[in-house]
C-alpha atoms as a PDB file:
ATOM      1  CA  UNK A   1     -50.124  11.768  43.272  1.00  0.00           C
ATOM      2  CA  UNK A   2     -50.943  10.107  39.970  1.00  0.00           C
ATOM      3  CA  UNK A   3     -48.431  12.994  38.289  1.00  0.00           C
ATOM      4  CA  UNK A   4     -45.765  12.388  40.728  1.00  0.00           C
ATOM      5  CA  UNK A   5     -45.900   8.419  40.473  1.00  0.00           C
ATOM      6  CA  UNK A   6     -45.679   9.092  36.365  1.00  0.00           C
ATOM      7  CA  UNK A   7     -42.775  11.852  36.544  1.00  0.00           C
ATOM      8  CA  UNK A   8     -40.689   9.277  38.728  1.00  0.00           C
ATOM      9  CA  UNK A   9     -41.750   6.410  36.211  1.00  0.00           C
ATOM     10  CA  UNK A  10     -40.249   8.566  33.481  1.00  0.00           C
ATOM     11  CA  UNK A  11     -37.492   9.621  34.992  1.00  0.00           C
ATOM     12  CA  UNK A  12     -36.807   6.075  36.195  1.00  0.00           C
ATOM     13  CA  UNK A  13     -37.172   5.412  32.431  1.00  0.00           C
ATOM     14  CA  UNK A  14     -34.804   7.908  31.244  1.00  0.00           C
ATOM     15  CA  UNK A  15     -32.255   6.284  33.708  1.00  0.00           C
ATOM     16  CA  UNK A  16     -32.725   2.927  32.227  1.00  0.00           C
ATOM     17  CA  UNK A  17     -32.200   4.083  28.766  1.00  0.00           C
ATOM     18  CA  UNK A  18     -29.362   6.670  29.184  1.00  0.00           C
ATOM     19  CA  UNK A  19     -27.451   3.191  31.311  1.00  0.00           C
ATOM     20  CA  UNK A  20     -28.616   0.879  28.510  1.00  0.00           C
ATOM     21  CA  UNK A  21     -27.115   3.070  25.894  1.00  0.00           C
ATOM     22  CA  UNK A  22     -23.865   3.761  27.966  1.00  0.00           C
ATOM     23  CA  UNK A  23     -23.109  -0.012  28.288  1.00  0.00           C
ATOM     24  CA  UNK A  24     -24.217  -0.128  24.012  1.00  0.00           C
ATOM     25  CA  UNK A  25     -21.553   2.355  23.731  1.00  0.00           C
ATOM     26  CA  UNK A  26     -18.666   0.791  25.698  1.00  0.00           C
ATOM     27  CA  UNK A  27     -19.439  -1.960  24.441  1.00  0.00           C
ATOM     28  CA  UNK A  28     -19.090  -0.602  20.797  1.00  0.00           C
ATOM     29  CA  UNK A  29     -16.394   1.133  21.676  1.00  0.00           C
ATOM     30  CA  UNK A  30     -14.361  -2.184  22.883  1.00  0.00           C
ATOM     31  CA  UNK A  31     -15.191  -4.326  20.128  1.00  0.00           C
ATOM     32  CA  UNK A  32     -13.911  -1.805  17.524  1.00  0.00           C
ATOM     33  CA  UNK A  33     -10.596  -1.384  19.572  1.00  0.00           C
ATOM     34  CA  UNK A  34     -10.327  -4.968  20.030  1.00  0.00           C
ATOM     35  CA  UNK A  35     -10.759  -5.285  15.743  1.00  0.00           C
ATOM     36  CA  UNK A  36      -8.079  -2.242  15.434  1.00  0.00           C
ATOM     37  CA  UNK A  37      -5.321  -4.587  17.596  1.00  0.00           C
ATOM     38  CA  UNK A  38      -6.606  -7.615  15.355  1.00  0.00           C
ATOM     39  CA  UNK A  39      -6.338  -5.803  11.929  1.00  0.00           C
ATOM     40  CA  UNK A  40      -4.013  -3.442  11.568  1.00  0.00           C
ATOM     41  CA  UNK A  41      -3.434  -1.467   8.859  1.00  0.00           C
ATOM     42  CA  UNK A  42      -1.555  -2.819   5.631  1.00  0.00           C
ATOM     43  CA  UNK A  43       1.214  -0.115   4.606  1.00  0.00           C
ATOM     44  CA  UNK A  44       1.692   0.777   1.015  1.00  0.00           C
ATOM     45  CA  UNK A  45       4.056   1.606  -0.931  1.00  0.00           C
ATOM     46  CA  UNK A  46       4.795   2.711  -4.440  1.00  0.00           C
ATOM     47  CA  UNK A  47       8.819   3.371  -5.395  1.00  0.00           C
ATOM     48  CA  UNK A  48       9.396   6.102  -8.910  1.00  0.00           C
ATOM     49  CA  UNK A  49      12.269   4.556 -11.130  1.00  0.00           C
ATOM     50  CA  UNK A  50      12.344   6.953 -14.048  1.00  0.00           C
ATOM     51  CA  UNK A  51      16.166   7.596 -14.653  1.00  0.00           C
ATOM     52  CA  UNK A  52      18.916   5.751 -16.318  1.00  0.00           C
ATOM     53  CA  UNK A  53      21.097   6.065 -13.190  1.00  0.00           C
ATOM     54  CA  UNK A  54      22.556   2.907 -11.986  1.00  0.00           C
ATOM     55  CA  UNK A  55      22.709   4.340  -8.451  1.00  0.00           C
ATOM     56  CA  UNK A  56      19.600   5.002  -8.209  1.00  0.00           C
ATOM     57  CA  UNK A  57      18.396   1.671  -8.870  1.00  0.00           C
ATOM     58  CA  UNK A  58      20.238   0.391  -6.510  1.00  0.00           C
ATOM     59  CA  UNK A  59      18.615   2.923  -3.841  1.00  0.00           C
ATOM     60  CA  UNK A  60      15.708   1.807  -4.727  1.00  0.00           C
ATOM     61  CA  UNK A  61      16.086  -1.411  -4.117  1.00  0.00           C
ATOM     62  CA  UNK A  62      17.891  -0.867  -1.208  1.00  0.00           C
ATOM     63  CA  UNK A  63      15.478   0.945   0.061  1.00  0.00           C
ATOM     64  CA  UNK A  64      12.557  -2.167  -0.433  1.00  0.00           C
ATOM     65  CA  UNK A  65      14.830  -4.376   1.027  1.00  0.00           C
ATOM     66  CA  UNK A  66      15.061  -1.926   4.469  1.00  0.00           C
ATOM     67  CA  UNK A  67      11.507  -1.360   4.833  1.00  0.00           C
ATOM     68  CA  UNK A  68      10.887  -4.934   4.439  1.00  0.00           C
ATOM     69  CA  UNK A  69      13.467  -5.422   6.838  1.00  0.00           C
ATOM     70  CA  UNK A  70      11.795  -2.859   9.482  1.00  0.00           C
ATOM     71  CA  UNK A  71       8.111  -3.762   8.587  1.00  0.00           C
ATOM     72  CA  UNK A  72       8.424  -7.057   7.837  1.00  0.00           C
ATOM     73  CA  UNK A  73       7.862  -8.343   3.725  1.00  0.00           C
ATOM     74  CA  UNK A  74       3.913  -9.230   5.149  1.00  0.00           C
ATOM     75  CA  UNK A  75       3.466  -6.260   6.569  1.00  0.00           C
ATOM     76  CA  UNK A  76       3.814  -4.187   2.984  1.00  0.00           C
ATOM     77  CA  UNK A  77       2.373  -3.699  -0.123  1.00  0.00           C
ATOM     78  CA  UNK A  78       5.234  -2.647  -2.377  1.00  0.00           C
ATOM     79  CA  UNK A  79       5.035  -1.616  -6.217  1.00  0.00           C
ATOM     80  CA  UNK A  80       8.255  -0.050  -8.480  1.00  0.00           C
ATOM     81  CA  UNK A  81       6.974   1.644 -11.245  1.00  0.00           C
ATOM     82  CA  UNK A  82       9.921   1.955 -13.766  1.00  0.00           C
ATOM     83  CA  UNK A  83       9.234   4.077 -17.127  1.00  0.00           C
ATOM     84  CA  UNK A  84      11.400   6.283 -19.552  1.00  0.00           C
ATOM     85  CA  UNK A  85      14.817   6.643 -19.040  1.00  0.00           C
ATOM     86  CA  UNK A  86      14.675   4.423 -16.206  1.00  0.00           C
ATOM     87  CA  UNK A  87      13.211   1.481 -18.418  1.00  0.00           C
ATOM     88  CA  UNK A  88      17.242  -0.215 -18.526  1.00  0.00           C
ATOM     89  CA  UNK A  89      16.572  -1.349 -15.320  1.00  0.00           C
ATOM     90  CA  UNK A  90      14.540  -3.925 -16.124  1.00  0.00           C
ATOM     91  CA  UNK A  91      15.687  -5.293 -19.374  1.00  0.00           C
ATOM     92  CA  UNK A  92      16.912  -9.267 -18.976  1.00  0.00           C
ATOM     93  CA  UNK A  93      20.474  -8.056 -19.495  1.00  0.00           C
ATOM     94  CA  UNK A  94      20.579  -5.486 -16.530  1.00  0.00           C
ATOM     95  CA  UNK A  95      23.361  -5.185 -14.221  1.00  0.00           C
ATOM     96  CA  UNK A  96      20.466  -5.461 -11.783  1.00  0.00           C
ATOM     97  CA  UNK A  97      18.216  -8.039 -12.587  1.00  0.00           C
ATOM     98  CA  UNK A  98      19.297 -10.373 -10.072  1.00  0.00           C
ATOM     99  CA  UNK A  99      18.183  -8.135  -7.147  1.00  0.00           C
ATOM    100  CA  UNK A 100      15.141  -7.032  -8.953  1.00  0.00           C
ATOM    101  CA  UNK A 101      14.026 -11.093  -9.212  1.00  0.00           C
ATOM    102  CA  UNK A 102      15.046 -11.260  -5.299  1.00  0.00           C
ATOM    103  CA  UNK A 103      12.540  -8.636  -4.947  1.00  0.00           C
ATOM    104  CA  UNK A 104       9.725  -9.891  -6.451  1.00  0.00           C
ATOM    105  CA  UNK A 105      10.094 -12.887  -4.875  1.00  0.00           C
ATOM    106  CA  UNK A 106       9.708 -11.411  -1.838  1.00  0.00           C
ATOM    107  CA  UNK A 107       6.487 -10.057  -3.124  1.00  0.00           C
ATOM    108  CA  UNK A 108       6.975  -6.711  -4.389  1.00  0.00           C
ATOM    109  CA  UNK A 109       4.934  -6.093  -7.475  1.00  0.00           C
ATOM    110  CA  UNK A 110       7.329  -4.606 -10.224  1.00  0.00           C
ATOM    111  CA  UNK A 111       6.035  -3.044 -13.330  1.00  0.00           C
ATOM    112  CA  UNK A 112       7.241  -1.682 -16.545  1.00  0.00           C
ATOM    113  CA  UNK A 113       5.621   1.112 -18.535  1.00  0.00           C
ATOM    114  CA  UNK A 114       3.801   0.208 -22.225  1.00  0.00           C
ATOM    115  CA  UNK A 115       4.304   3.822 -23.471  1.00  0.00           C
ATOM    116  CA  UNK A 116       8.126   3.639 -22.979  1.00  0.00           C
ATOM    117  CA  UNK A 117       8.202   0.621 -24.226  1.00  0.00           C
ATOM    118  CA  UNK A 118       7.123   1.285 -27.478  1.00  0.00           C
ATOM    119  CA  UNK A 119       8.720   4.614 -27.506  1.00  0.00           C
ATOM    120  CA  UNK A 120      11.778   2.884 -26.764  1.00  0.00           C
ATOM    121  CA  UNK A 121      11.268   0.136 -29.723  1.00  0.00           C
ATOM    122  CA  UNK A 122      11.753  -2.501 -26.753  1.00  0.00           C
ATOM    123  CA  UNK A 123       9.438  -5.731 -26.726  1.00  0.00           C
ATOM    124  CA  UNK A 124       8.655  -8.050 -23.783  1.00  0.00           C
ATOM    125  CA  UNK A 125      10.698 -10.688 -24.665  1.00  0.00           C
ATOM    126  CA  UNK A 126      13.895  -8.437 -24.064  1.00  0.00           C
ATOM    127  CA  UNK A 127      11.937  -8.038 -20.333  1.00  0.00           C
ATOM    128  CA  UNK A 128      13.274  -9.269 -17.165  1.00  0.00           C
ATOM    129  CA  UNK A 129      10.338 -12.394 -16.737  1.00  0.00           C
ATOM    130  CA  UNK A 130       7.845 -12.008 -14.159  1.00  0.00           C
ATOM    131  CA  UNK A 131       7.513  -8.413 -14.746  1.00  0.00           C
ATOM    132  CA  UNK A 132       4.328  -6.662 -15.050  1.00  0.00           C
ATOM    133  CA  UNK A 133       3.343  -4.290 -17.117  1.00  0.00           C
ATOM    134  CA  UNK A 134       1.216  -1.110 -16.992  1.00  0.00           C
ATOM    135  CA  UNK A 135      -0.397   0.806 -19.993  1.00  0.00           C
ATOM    136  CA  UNK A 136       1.126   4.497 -18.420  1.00  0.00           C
ATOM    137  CA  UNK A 137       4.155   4.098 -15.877  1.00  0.00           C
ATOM    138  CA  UNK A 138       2.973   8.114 -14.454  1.00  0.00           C
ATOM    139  CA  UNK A 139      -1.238   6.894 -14.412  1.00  0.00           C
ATOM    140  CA  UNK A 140       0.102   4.065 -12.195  1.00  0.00           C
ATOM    141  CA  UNK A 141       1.676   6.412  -9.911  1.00  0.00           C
ATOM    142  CA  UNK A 142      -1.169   8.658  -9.946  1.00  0.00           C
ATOM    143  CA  UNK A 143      -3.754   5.671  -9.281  1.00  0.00           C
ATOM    144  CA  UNK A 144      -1.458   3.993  -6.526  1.00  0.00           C
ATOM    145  CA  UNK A 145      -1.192   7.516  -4.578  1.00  0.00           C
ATOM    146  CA  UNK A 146      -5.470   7.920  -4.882  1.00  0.00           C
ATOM    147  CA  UNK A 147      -5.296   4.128  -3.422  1.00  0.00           C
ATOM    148  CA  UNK A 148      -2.911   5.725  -0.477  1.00  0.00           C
ATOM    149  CA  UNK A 149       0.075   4.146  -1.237  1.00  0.00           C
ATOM    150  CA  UNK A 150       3.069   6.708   0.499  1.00  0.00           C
ATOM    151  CA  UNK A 151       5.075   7.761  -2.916  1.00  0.00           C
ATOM    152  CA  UNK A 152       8.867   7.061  -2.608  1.00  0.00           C
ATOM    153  CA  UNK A 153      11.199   8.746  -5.802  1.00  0.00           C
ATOM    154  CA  UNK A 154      14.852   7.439  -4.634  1.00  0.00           C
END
């Protein structure tokens, strides 16, 4: 009787435990989907410019404008890269300039390439302001992609 009166102890233990552990779990389970509605994801994004084509600037920045339009500007973490022949795009006298500053104020991180610029014989002060600047326009494509950013070459 003694055996009997432990085995249904046990198993009345067991019972306890495998319901405590259930309810843990839900409760786990809830929380973490209730932090998934509350946080979502950031999207990222890093945009190629690496050719002297005037058209394809303007893609570009077309094309930060519409996902900012579809995701919202908040919702994004947007970087051009611009290096070699693409470099024009970003000098203060560029046909472009005035979207590019619309951009960035917007928050989209722009960025010029150090190596092209010195390959190029350009300095900073014939920039667009506000720029950045990166030490290797291809590295910072490489890094942002290892980061997750989706890569975008208009």
């Amino acid at each position: 009787m003694k055996n009997a009166m432990q085995a249904s102890l046990l198993m009345t233990t067991r019972r306890a435990f495998a319901s405590m552990g259930f309810a843990l779990l839900t409760v786990t389970l809830l929380s973490n989907q209730a932090h998934a509605q509350a946080a979502p994801v950031k999207n990222k994004i890093v945009f190629q410019v690496s050719d002297n084509d005037r058209g394809k600037w303007g893609l570009t920045l077309n094309n930060v404008q519409n996902v900012q339009a579809d995701l919202g500007a908040a919702a994004v973490d947007m970087e051009i890269v611009v290096y070699g022949p693409g470099i024009g795009m970003l000098k203060d006298d560029s046909i472009v300039a005035s979207r590019v500053a619309e951009v960035m104020k917007s928050g989209v991180k722009v960025v010029a390439c150090e190596t092209t610029l010195k390959a190029q014989k350009l300095s900073k002060s014939e920039m667009m302001p506000d720029i950045g600047y990166v030490p290797a326009g291809v590295v910072e494509l490489m890094r942002k992609q290892q980061q997750g950013y989706a890569y975008i070459r208009p």
